[in-house]
Every structure is written in structure tokens, then in C-alpha cells.
PDB file of N, CA and C in Angstrom:
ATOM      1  N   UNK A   1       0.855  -1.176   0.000  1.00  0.00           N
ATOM      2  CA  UNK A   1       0.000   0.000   0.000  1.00  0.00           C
ATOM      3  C   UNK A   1       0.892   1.226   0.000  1.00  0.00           C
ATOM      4  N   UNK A   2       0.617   2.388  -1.250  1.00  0.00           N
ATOM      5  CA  UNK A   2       1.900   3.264  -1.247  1.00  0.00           C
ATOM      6  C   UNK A   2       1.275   4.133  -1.018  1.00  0.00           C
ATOM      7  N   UNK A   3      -0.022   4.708  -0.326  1.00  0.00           N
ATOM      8  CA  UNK A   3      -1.022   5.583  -0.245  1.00  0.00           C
ATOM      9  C   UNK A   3      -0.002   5.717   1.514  1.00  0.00           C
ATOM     10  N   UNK A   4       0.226   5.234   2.852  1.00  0.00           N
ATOM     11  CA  UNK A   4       0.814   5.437   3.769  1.00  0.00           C
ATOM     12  C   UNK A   4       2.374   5.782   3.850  1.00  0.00           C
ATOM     13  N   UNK A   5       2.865   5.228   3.163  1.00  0.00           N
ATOM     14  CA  UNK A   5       4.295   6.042   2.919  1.00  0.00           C
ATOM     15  C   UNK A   5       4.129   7.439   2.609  1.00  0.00           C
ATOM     16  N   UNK A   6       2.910   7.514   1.425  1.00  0.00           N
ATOM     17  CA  UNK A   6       2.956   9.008   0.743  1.00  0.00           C
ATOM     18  C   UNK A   6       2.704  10.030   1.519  1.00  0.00           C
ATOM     19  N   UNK A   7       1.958   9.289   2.521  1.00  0.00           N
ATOM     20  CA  UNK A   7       1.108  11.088   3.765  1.00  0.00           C
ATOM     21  C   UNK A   7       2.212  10.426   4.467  1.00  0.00           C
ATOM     22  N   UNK A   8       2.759   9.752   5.020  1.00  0.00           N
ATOM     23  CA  UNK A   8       4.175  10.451   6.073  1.00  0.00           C
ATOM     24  C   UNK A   8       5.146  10.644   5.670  1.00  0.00           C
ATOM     25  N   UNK A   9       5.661  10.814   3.968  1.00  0.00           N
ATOM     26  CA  UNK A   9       6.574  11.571   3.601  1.00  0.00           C
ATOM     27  C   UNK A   9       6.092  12.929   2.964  1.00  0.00           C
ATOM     28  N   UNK A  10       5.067  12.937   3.011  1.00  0.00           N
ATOM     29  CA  UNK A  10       4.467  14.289   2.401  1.00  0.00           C
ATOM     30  C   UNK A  10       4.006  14.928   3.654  1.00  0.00           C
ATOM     31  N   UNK A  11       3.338  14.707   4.691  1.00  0.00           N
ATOM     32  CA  UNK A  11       2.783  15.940   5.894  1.00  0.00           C
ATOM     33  C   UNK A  11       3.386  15.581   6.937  1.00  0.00           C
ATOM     34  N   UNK A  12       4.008  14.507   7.121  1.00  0.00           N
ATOM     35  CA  UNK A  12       4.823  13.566   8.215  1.00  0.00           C
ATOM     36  C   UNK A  12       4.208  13.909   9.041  1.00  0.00           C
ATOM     37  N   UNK A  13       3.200  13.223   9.233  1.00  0.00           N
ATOM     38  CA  UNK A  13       2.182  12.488  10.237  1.00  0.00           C
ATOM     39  C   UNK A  13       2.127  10.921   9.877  1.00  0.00           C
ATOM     40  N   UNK A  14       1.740  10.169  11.105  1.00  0.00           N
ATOM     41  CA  UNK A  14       1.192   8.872  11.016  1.00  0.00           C
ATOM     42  C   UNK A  14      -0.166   8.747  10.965  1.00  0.00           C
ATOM     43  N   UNK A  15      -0.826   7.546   9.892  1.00  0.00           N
ATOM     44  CA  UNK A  15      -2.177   7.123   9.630  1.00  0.00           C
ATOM     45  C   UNK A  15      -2.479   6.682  10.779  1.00  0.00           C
ATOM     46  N   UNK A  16      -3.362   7.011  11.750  1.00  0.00           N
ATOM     47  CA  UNK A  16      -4.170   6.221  12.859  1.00  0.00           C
ATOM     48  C   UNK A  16      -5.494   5.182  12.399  1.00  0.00           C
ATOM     49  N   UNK A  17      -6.209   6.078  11.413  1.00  0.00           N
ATOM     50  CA  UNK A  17      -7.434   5.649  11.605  1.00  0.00           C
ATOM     51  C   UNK A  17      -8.153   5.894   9.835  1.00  0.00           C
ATOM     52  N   UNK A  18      -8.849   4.742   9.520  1.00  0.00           N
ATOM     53  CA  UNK A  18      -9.125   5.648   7.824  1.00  0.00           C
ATOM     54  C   UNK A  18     -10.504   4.836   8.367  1.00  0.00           C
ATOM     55  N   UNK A  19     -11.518   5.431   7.509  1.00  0.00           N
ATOM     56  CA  UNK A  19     -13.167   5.728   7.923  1.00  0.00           C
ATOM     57  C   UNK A  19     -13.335   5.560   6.136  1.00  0.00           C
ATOM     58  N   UNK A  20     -14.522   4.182   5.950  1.00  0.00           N
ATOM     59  CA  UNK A  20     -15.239   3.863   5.441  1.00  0.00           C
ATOM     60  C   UNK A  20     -16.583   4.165   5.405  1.00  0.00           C
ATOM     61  N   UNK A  21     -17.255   3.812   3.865  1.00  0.00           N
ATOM     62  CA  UNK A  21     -18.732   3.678   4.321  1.00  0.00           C
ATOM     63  C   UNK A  21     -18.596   2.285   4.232  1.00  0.00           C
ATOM     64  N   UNK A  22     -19.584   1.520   5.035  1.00  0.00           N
ATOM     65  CA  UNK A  22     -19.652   0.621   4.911  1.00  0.00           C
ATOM     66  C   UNK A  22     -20.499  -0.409   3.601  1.00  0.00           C
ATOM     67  N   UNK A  23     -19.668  -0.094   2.427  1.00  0.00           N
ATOM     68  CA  UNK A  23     -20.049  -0.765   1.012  1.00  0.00           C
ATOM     69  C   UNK A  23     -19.135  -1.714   1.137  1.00  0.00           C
ATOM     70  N   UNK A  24     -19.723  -3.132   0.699  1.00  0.00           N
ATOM     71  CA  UNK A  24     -18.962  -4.076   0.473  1.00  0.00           C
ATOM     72  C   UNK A  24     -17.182  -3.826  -0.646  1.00  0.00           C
ATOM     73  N   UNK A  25     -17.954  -3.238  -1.627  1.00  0.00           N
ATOM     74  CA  UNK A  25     -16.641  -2.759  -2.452  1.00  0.00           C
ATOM     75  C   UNK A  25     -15.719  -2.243  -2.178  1.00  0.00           C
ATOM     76  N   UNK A  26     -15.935  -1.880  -1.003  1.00  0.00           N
ATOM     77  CA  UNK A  26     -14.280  -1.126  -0.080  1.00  0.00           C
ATOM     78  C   UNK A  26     -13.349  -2.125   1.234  1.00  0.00           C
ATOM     79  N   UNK A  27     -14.444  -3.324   1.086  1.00  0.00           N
ATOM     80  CA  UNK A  27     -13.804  -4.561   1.905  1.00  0.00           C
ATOM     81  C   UNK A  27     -12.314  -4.230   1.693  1.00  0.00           C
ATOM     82  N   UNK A  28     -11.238  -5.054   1.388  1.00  0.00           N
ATOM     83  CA  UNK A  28     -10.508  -5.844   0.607  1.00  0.00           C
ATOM     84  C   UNK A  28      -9.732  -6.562   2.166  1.00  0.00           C
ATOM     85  N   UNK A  29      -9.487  -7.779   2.081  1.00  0.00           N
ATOM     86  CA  UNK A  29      -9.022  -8.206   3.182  1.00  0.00           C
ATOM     87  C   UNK A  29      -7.667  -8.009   3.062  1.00  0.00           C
ATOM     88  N   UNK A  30      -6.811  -7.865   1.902  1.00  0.00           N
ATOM     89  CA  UNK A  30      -5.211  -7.070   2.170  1.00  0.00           C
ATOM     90  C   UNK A  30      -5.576  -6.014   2.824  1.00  0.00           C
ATOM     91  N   UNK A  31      -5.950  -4.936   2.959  1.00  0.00           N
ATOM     92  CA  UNK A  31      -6.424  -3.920   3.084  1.00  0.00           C
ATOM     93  C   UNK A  31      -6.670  -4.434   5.198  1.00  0.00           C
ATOM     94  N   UNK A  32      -7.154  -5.329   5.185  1.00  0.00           N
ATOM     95  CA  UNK A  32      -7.682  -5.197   6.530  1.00  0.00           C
ATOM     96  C   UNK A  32      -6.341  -6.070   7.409  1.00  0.00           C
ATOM     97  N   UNK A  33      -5.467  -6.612   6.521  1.00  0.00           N
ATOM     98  CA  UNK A  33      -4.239  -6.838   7.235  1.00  0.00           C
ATOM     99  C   UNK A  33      -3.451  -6.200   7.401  1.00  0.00           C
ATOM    100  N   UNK A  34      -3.043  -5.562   6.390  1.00  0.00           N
ATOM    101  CA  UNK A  34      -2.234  -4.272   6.083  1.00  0.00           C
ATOM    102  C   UNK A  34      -2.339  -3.443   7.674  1.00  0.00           C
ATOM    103  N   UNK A  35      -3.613  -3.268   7.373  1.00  0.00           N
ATOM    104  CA  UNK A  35      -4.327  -1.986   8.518  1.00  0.00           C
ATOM    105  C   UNK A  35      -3.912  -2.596  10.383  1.00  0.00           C
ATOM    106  N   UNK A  36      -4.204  -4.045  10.450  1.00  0.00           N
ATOM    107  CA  UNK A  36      -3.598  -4.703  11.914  1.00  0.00           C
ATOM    108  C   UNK A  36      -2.325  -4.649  11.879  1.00  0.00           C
ATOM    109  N   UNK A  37      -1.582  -4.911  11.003  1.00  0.00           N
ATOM    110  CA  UNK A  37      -0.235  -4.772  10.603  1.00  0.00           C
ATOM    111  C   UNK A  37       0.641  -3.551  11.087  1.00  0.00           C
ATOM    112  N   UNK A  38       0.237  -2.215  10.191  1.00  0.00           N
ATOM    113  CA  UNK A  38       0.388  -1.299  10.765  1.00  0.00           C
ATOM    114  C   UNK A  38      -0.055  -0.415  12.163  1.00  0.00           C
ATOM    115  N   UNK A  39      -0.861  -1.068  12.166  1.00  0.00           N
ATOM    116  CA  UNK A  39      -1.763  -0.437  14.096  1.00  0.00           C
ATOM    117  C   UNK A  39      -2.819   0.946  13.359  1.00  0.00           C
ATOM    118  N   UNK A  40      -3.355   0.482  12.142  1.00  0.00           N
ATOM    119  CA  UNK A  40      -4.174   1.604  11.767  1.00  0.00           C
ATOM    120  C   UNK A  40      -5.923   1.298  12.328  1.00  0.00           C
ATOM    121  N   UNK A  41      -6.397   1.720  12.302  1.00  0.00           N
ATOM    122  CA  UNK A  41      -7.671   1.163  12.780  1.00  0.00           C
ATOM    123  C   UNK A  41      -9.058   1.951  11.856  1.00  0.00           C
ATOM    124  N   UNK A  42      -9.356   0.772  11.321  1.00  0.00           N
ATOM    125  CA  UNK A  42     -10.411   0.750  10.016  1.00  0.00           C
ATOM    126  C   UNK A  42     -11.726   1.086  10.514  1.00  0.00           C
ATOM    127  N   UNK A  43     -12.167   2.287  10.312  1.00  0.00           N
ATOM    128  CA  UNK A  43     -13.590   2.894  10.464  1.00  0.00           C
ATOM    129  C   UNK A  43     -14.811   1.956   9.468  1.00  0.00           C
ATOM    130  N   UNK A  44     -15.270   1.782   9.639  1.00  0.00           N
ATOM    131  CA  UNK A  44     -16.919   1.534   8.471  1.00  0.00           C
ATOM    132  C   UNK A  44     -17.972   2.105   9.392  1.00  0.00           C
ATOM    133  N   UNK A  45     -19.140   2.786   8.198  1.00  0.00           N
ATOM    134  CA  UNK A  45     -19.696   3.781   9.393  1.00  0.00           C
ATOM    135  C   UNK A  45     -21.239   3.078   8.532  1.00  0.00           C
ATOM    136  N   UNK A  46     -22.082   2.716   9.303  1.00  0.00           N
ATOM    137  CA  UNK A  46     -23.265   2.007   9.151  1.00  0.00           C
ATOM    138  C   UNK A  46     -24.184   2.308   7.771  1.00  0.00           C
ATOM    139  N   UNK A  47     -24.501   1.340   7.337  1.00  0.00           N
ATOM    140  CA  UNK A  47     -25.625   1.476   6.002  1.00  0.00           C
ATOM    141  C   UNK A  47     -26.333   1.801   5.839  1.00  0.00           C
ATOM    142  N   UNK A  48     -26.922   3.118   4.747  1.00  0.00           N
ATOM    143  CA  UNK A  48     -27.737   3.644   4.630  1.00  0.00           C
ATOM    144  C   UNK A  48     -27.807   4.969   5.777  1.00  0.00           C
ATOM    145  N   UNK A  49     -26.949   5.775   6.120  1.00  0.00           N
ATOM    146  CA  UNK A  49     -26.978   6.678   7.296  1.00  0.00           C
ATOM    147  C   UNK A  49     -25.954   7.767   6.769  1.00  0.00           C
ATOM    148  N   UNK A  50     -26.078   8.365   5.831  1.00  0.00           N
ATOM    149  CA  UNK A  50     -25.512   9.863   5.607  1.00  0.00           C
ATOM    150  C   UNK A  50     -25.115  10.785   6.458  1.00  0.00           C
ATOM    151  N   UNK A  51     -25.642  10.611   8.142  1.00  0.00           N
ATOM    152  CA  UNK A  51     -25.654  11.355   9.231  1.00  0.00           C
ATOM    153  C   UNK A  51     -24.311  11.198   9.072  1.00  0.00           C
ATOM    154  N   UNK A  52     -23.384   9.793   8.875  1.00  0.00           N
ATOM    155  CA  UNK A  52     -21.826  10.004   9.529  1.00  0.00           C
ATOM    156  C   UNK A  52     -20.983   9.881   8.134  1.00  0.00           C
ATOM    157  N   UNK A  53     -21.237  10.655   7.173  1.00  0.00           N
ATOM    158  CA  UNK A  53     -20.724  10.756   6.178  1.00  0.00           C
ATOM    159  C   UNK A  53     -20.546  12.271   5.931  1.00  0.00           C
ATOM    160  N   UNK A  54     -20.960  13.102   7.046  1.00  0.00           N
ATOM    161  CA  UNK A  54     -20.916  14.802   6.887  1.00  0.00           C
ATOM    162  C   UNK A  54     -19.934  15.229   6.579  1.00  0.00           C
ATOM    163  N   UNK A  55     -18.435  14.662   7.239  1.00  0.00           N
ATOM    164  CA  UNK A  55     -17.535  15.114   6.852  1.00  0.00           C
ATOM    165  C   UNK A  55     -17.085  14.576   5.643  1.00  0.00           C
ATOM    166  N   UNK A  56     -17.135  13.856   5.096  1.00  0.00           N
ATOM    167  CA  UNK A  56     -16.184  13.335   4.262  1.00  0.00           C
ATOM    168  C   UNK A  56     -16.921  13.823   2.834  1.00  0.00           C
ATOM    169  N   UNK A  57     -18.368  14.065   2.601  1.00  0.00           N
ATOM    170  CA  UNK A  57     -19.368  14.725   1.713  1.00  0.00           C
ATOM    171  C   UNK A  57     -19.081  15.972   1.641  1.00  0.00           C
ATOM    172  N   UNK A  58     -18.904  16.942   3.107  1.00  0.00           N
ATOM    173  CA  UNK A  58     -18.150  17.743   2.857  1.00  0.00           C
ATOM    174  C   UNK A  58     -16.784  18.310   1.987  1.00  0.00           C
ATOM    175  N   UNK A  59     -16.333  17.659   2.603  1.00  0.00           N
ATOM    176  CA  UNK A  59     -14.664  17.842   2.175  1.00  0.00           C
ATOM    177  C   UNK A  59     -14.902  17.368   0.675  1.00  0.00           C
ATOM    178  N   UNK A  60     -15.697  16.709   0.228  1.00  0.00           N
ATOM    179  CA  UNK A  60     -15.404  16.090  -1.550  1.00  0.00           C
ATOM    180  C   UNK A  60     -15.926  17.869  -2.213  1.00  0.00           C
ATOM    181  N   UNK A  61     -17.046  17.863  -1.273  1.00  0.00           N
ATOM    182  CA  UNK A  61     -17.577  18.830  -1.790  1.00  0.00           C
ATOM    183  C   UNK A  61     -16.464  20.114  -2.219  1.00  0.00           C
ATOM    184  N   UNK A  62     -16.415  20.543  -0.980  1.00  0.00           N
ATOM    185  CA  UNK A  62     -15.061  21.555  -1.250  1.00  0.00           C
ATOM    186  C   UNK A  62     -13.716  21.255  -2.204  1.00  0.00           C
ATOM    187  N   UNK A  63     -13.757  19.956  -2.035  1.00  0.00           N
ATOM    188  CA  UNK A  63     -12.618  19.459  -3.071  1.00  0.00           C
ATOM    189  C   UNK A  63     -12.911  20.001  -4.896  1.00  0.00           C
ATOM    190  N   UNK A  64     -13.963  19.476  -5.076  1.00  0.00           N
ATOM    191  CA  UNK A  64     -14.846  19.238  -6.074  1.00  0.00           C
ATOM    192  C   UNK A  64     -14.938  20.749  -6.851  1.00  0.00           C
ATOM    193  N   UNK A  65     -15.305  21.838  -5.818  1.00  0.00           N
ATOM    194  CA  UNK A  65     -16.021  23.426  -6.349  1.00  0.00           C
ATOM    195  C   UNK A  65     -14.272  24.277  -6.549  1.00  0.00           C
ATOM    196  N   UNK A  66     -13.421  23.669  -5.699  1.00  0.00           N
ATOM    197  CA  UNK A  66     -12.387  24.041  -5.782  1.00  0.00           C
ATOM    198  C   UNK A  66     -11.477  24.093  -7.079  1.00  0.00           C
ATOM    199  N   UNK A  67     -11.463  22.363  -7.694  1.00  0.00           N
ATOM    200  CA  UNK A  67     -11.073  22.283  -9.025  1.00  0.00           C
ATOM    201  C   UNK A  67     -11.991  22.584  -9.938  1.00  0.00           C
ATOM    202  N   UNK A  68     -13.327  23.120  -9.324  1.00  0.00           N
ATOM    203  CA  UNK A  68     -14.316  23.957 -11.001  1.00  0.00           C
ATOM    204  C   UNK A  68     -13.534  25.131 -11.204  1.00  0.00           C
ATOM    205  N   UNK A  69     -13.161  25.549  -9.607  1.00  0.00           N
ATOM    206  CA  UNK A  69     -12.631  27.242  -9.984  1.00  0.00           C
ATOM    207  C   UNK A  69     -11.309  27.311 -10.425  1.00  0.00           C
ATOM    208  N   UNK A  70     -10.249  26.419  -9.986  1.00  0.00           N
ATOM    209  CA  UNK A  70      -9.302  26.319 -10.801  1.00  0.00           C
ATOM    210  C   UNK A  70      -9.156  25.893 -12.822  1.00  0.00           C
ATOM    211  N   UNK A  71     -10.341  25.060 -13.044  1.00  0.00           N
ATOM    212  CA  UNK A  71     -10.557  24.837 -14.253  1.00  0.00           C
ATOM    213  C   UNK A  71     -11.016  25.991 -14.919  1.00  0.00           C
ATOM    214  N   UNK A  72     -11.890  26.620 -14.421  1.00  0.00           N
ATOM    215  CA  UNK A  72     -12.349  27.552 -15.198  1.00  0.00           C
ATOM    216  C   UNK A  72     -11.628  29.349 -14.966  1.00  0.00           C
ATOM    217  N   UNK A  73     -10.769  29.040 -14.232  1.00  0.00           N
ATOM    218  CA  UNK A  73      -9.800  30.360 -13.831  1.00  0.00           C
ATOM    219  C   UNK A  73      -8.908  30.237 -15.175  1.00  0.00           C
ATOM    220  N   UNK A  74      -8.335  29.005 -15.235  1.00  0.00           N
ATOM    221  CA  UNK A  74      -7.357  28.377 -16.264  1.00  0.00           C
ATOM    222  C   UNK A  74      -7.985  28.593 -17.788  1.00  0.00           C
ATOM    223  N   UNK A  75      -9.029  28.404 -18.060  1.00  0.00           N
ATOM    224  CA  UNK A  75      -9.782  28.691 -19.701  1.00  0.00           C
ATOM    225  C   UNK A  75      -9.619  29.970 -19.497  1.00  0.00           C
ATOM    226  N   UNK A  76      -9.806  30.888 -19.123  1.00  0.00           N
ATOM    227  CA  UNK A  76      -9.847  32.326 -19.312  1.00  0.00           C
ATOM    228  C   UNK A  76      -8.843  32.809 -19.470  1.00  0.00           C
ATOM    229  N   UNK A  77      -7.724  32.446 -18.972  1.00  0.00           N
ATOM    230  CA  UNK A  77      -6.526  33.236 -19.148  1.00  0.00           C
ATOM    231  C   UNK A  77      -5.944  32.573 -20.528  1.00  0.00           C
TER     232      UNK A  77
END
């Protein structure tokens, strides 16, 4: 997994904790060894409940309006 090397050579912090929804498609059992392995501890946050998805809907969100305004800052010039 080269996604944990990359954030502690890029913000050098350690991964504690990564937060799922709980969709089968985000299983992967490497993924859930990996995670005991390292001492990370795997969130899944209950089905069908948007309540605990605020942040992370958020943040896409802002992610999302951020690269419209960079895209369209970029056509104009």
C-alpha cells in the first residue's frame, strides 16, 4: 500500500485511523491486514446513514467546487 508512505513523507504524520462507508466494495481483506499490521484502525460507518458521512461529503464537496474554480480560472486566461 503506497497511499501510507505518501502522507508520512508528504505531511509527516502517522495514519491512525481511515473511515469507510460501509459498502462491500471497499472490503478488501489485504487492506484489513495491512491496517492490523500497521496499528491503523479501520472505520466503516453504518448502512444507509448519511448522518456520519458529513464530513467526508463535505470535504469532496469543497474538493470538487475548488477544481471547477481552478478549471475555469485556467480557460480564461
Amino acid at each position: 500500500m503506497l497511499f501510507v508512505p505518501l502522507i508520512k513523507n508528504q505531511f509527516g504524520v502517522v495514519i491512525k485511523k481511515l473511515r469507510f462507508h460501509n459498502a462491500t466494495n471497499y472490503y478488501i481483506y489485504a487492506l484489513d491486514y495491512f491496517s492490523q499490521k500497521e496499528g491503523i484502525i479501520l472505520e466503516y460507518s453504518s448502512v444507509y446513514t448519511p448522518q456520519q458521512n458529513v464530513d467526508a461529503e463535505w470535504k469532496n464537496r469543497h474538493l470538487l467546487e475548488q477544481t471547477r474554480y481552478l478549471l475555469i480560472k485556467n480557460t480564461r486566461n
